[in-house]
Protein backbone atom coordinates (compact mmCIF):
# COMPACT_ATOMS: atom_id res chain seq x y z
CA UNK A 1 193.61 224.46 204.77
CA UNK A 2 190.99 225.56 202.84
CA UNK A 3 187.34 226.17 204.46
CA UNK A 4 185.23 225.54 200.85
CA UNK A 5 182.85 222.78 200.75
CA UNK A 6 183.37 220.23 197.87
CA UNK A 7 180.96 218.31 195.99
CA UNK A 8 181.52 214.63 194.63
CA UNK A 9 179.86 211.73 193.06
CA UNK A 10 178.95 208.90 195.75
CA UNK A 11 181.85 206.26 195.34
CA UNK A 12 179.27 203.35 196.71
CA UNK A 13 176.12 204.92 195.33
CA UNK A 14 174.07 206.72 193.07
CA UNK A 15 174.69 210.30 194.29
CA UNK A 16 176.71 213.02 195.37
CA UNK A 17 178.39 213.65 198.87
CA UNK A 18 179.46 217.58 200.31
CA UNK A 19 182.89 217.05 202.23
CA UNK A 20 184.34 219.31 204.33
CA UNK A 21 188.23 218.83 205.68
CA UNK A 22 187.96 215.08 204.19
CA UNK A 23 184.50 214.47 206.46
CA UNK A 24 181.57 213.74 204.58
CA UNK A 25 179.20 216.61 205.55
CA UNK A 26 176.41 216.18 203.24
CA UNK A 27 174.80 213.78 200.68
CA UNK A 28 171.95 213.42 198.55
CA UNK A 29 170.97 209.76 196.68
CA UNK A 30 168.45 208.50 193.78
CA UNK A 31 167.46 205.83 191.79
CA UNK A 32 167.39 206.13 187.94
CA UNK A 33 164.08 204.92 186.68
CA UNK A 34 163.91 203.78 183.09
CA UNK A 35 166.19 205.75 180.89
CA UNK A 36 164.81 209.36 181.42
CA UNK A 37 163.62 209.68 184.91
CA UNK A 38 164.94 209.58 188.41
CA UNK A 39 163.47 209.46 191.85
CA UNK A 40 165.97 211.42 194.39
CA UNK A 41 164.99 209.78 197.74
CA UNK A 42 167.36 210.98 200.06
CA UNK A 43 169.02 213.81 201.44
CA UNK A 44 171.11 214.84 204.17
CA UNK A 45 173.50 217.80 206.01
CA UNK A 46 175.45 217.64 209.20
CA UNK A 47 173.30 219.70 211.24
CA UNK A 48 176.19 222.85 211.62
CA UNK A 49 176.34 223.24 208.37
CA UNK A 50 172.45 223.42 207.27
CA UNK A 51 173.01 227.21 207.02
CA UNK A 52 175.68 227.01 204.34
CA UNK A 53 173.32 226.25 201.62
CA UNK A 54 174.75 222.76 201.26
CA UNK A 55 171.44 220.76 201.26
CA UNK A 56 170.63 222.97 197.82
CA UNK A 57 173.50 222.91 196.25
CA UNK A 58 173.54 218.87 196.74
CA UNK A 59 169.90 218.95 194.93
CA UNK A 60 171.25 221.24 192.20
CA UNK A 61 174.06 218.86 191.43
CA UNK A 62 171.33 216.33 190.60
CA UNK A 63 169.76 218.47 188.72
CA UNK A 64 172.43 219.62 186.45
CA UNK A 65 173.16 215.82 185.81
CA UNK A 66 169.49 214.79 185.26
CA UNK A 67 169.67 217.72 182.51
CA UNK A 68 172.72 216.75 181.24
CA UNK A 69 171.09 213.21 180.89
CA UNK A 70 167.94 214.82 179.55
CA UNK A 71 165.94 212.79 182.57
CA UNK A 72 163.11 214.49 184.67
CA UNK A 73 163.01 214.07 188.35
CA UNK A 74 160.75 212.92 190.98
CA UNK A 75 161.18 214.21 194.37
CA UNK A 76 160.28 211.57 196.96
CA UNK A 77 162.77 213.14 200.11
CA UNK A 78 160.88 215.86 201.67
CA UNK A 79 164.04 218.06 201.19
CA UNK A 80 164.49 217.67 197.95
CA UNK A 81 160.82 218.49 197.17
CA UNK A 82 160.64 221.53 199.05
CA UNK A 83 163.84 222.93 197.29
CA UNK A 84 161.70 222.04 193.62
CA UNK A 85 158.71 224.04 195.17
CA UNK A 86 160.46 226.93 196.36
CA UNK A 87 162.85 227.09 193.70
CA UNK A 88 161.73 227.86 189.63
CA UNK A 89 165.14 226.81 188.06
CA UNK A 90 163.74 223.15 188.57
CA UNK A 91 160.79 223.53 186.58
CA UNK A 92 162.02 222.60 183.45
CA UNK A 93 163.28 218.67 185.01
CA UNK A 94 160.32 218.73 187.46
CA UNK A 95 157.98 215.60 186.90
CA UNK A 96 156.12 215.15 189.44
CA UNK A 97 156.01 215.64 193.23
CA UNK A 98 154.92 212.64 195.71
CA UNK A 99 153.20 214.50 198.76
CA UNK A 100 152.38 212.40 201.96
């Protein structure tokens, strides 16, 4: 069996999920606002695999889709937010941040 990480669109949700070995792993969630924005509010990784980079690539799957759907992005999870900071690739989708 393989050991790679896959990526998929929430089934119940807006989002994407990480599964590993047909466990859900990972998963990051939004809410479209309007017809070019989105707020992800969510995100989350099995605590053994927070060292696999599985927490970013779950934020850069939103972010290919937001481009793709020419929306910007608001980061209200804490995770998601820090990625955006620490990260320059997400300046061009980057609307706003919403610090505590």
């Amino acid at each position: 069996m393989s050991d790679e990480i896959k990526y998929f669109v929430l089934p119940e949700r807006d989002g994407f999920e990480a599964v590993f070995h047909g466990q859900r792993i990972g998963e990051i969630t939004f809410v479209r606002v309007g017809a070019d924005k989105l707020i992800i509010d969510y995100t989350a990784v099995a605590p053994e695999f927070r060292k696999r980079n599985v927490g970013l690539t779950l934020v850069r799957n939103v972010a290919n889709m937001a481009r793709a759907q020419h929306r910007h992005v608001i980061t209200l999870c804490p995770f998601a937010r820090a990625m955006f900071n620490r990260f320059s690739e997400f300046d061009d989708i980057r609307l706003m941040n919403v610090h505590q």
